[in-house]
N, C-alpha and C. Protein backbone atom coordinates (compact mmCIF):
# COMPACT_ATOMS: atom_id res chain seq x y z
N UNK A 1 16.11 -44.66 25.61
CA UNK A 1 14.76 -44.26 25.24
C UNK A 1 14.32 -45.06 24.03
N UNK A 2 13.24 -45.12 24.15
CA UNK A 2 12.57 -46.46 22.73
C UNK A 2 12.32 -45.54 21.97
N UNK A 3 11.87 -45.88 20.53
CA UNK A 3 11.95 -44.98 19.49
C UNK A 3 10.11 -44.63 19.54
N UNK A 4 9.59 -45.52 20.17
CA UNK A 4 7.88 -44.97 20.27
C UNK A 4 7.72 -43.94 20.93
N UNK A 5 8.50 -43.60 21.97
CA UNK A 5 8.23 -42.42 22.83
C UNK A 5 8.67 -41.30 22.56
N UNK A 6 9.94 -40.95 21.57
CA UNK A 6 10.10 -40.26 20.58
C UNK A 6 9.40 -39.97 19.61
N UNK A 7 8.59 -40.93 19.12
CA UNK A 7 7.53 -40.31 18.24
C UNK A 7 6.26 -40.21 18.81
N UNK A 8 6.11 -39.99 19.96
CA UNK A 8 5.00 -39.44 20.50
C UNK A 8 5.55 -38.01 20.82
N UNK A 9 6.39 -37.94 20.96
CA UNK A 9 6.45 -36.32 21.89
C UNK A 9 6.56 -35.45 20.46
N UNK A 10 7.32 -36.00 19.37
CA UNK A 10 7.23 -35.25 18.34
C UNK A 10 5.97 -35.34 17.78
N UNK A 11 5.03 -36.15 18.21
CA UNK A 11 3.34 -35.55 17.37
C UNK A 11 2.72 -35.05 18.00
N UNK A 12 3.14 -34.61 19.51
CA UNK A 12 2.60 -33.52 20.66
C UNK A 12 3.30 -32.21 20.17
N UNK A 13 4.37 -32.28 19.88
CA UNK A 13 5.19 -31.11 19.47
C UNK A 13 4.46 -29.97 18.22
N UNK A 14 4.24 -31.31 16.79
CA UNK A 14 3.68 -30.89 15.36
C UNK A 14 2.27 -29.61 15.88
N UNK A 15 2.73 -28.79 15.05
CA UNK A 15 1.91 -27.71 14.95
C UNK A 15 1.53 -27.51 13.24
N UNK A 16 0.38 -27.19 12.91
CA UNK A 16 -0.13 -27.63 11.26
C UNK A 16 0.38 -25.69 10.84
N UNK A 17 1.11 -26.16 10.14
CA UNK A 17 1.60 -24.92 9.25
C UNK A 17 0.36 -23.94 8.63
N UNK A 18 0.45 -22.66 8.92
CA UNK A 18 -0.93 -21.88 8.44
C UNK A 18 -0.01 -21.09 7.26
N UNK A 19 0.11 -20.73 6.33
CA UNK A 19 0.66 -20.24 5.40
C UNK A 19 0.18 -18.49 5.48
N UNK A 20 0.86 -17.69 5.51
CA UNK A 20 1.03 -16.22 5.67
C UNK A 20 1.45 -15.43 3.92
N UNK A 21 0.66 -14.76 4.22
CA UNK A 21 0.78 -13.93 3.15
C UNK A 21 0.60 -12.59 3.40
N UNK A 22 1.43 -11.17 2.61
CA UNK A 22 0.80 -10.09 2.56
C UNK A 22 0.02 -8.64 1.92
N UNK A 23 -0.74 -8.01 2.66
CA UNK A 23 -1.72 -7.54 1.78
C UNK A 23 -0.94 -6.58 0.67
N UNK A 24 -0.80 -6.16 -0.32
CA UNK A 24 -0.06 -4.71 -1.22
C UNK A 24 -0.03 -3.67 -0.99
N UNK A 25 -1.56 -3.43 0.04
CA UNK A 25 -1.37 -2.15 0.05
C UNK A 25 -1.16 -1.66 1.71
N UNK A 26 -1.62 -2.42 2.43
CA UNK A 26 -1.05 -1.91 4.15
C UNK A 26 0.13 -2.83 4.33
N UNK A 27 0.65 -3.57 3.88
CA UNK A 27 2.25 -4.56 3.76
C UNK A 27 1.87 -5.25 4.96
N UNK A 28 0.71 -5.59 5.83
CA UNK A 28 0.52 -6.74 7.04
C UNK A 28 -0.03 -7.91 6.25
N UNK A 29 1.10 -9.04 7.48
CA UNK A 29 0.95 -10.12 7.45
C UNK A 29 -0.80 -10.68 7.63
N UNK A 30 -1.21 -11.89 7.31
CA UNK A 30 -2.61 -12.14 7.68
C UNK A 30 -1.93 -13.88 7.28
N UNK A 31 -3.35 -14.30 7.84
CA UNK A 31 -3.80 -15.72 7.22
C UNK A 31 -4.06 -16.04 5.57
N UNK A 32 -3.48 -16.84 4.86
CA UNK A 32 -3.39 -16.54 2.80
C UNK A 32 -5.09 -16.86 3.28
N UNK A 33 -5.78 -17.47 4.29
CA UNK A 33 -7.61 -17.46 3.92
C UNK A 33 -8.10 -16.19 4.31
N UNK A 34 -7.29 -15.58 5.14
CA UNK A 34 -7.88 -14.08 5.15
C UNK A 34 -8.33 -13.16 4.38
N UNK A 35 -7.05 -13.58 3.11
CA UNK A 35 -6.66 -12.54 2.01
C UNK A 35 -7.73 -12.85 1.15
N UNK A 36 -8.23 -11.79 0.21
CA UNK A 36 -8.41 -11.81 -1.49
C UNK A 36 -6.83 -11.67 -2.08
N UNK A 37 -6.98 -12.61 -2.81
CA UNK A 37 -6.30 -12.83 -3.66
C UNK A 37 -6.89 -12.57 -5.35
N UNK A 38 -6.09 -11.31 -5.85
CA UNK A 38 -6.26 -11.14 -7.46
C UNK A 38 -5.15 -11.39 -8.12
N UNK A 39 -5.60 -12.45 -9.36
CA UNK A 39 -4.30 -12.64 -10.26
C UNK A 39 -4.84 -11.90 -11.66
N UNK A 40 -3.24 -12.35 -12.07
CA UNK A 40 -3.34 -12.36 -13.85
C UNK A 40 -3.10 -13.45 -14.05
N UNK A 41 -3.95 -13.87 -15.12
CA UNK A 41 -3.98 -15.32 -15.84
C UNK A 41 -3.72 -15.05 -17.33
N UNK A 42 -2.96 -15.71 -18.11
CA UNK A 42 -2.87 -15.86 -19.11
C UNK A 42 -3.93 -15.30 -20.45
N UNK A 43 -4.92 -15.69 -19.81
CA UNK A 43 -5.91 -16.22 -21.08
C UNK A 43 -7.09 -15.21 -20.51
N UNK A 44 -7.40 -14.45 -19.23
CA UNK A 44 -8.84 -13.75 -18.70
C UNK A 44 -8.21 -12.72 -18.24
N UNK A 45 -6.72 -12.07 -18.61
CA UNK A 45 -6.29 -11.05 -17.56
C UNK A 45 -6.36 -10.71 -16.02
N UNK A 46 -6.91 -9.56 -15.27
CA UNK A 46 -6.81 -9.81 -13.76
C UNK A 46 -7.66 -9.92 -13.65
N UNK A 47 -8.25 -11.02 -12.57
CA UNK A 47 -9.83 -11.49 -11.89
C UNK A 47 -9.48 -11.66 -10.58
N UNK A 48 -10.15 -11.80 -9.68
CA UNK A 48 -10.53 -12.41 -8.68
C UNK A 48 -10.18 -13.99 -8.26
N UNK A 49 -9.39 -14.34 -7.52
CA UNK A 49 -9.31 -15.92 -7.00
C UNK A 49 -9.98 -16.34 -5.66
N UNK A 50 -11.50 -16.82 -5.88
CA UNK A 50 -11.88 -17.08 -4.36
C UNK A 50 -11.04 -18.02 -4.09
N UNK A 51 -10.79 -18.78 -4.86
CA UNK A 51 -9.97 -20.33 -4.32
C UNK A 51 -8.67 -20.71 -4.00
N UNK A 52 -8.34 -19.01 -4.34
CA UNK A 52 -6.84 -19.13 -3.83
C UNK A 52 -5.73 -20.28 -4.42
N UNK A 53 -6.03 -20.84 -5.76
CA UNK A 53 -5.49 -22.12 -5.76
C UNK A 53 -5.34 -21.56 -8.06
N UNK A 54 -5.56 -20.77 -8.69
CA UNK A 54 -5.73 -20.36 -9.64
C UNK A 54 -4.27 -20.01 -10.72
N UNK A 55 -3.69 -20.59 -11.74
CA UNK A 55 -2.27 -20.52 -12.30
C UNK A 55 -2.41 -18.51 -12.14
N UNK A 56 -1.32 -18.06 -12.03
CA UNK A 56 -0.99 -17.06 -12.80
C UNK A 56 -0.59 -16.22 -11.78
N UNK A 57 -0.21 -15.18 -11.68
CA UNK A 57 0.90 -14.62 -10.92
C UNK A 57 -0.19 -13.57 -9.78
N UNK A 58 -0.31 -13.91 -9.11
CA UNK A 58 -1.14 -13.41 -7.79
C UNK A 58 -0.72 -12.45 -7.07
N UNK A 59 -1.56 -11.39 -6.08
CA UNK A 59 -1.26 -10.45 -5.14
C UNK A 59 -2.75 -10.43 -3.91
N UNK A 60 -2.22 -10.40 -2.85
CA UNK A 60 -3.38 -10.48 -1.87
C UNK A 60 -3.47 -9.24 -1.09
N UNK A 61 -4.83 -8.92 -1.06
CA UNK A 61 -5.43 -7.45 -0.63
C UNK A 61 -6.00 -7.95 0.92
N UNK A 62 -6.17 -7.50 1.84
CA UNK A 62 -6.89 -8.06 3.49
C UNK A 62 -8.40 -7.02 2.84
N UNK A 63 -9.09 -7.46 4.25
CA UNK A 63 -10.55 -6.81 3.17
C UNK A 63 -10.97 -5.62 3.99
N UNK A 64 -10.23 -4.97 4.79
CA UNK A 64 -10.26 -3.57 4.94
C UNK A 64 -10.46 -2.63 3.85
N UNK A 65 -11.73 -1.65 3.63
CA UNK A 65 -12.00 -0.91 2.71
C UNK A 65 -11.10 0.31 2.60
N UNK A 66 -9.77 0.32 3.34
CA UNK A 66 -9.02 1.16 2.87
C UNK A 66 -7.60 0.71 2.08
N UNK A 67 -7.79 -0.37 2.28
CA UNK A 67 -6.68 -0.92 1.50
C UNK A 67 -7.13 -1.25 0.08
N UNK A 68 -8.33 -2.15 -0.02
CA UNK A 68 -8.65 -1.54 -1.44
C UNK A 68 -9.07 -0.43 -2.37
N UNK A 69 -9.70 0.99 -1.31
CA UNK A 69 -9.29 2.44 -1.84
C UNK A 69 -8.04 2.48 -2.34
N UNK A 70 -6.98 2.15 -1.63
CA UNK A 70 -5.71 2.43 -1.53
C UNK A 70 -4.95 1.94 -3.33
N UNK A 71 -5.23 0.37 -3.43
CA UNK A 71 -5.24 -0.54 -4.40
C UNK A 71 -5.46 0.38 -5.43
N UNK A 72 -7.03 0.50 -5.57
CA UNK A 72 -7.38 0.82 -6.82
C UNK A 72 -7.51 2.19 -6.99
N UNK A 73 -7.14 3.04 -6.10
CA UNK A 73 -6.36 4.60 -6.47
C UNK A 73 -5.29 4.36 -6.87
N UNK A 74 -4.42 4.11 -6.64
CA UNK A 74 -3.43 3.67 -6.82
C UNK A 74 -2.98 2.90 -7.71
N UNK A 75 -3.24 2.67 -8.79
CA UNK A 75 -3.21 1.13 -9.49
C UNK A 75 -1.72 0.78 -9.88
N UNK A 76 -1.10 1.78 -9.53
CA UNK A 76 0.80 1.55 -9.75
C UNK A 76 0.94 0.29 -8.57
N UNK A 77 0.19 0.04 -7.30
CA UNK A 77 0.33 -1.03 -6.65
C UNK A 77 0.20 -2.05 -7.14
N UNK A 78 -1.07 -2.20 -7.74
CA UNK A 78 -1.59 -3.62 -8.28
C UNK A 78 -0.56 -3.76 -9.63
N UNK A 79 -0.20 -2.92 -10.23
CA UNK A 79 0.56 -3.07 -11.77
C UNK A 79 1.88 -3.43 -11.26
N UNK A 80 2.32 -3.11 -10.30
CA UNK A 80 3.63 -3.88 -9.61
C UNK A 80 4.04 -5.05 -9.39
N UNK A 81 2.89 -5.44 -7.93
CA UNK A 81 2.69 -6.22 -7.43
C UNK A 81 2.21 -7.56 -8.58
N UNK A 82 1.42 -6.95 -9.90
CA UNK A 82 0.89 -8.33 -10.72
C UNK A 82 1.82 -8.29 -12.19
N UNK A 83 2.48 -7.37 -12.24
CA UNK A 83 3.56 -7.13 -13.06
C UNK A 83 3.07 -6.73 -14.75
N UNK A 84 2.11 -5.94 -14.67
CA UNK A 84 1.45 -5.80 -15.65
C UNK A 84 0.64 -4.39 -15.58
N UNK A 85 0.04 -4.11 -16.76
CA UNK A 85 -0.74 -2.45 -16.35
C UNK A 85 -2.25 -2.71 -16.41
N UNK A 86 -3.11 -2.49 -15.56
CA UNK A 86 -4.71 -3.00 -15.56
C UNK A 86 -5.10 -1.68 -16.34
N UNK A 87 -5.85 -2.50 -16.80
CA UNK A 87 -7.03 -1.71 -17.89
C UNK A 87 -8.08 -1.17 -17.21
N UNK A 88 -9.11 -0.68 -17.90
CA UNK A 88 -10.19 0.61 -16.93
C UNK A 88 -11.06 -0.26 -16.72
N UNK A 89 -11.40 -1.38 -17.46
CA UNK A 89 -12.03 -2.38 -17.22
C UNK A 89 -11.78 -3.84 -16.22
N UNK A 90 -10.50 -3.69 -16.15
CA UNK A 90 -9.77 -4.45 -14.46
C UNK A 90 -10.15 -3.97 -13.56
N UNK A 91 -9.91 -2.84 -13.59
CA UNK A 91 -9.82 -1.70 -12.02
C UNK A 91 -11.54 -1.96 -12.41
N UNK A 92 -12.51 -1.70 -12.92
CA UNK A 92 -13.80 -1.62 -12.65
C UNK A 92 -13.97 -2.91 -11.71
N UNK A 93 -13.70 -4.13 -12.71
CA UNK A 93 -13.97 -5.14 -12.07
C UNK A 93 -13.49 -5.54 -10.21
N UNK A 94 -12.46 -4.96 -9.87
CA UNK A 94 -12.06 -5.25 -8.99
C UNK A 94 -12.65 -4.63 -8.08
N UNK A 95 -12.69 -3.37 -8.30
CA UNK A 95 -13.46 -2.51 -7.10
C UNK A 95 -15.23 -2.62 -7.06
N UNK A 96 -15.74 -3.31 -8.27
CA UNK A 96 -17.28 -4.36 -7.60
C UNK A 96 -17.10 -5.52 -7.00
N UNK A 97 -15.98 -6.01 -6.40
CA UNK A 97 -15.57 -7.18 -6.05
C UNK A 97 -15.23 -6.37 -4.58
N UNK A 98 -14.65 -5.14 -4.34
CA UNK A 98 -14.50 -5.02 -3.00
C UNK A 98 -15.41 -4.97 -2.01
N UNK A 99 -14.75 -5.67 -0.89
CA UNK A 99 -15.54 -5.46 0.26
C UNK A 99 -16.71 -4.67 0.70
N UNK A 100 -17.24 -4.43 1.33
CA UNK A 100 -18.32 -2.99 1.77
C UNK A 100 -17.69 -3.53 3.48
N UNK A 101 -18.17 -1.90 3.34
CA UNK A 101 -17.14 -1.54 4.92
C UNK A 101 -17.67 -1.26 5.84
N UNK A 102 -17.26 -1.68 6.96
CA UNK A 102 -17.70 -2.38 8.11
C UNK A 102 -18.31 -1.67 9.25
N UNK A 103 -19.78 -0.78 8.70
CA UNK A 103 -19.94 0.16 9.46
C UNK A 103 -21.06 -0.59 10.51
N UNK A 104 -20.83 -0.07 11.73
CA UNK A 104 -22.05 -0.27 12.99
C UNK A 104 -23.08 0.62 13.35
N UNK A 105 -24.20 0.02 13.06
CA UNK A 105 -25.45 0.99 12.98
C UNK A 105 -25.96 1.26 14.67
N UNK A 106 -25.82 1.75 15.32
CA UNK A 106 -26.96 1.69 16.38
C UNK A 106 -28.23 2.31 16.42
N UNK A 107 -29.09 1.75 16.97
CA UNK A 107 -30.30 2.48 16.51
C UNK A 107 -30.68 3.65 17.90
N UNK A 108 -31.05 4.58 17.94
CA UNK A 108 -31.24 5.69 19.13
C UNK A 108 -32.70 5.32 18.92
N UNK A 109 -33.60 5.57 20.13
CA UNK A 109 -35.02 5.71 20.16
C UNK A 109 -34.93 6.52 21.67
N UNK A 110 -36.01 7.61 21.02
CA UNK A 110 -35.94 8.67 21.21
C UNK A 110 -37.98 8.91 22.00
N UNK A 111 -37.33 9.07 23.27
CA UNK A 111 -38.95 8.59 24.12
C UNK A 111 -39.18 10.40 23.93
N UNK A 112 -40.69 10.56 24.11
CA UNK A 112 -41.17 11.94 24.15
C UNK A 112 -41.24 12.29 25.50
């Protein structure tokens, strides 16, 4: 076998790595672009990472509005998970950052 046809079947083979991460508070796997991701940083305490790409020691929430109920009732999760104790002013911030939840309106019309 020639060594070209070997490296064809192995770039038919290559599949692009999606990186997995999971949420703190329901423990499922997702896509890391699925997730919010909140860190602690050094220098701004815990914020928000849209970019997913931010120094400091991170935890990812999926954006189900019960997992961040869950989160920020809970804040022994997030103080675990980010290894630190959030202030009343973290937990504020985080939970105006959560999701709104995913309700379906239908409309009824109602003939006389």
């Amino acid at each position: 076998m020639s060594s070209k046809k070997v490296g064809k079947r192995r770039a038919e083979q290559h599949h692009k790595h999606i990186p997995q991460r999971t949420c703190v508070a329901c423990r499922r796997q997702f896509n890391k672009r699925q997730l919010t991701r909140v860190v602690r940083t050094a220098d701004e305490g815990v914020v928000i990472d849209p970019t997913g790409k931010r120094n400091g020691r991170g935890a990812y929430l999926c954006d189900q509005p019960e997992c961040w109920e869950k989160a920020l009732g809970k804040a022994q999760l997030l103080n675990q998970a980010l290894n630190t104790q959030l202030s009343a002013a973290e937990l504020a911030l985080l939970s105006a950052a959560q999701p709104v939840s995913r309700l379906v309106v239908r409309e009824v019309v109602v003939t006389p």
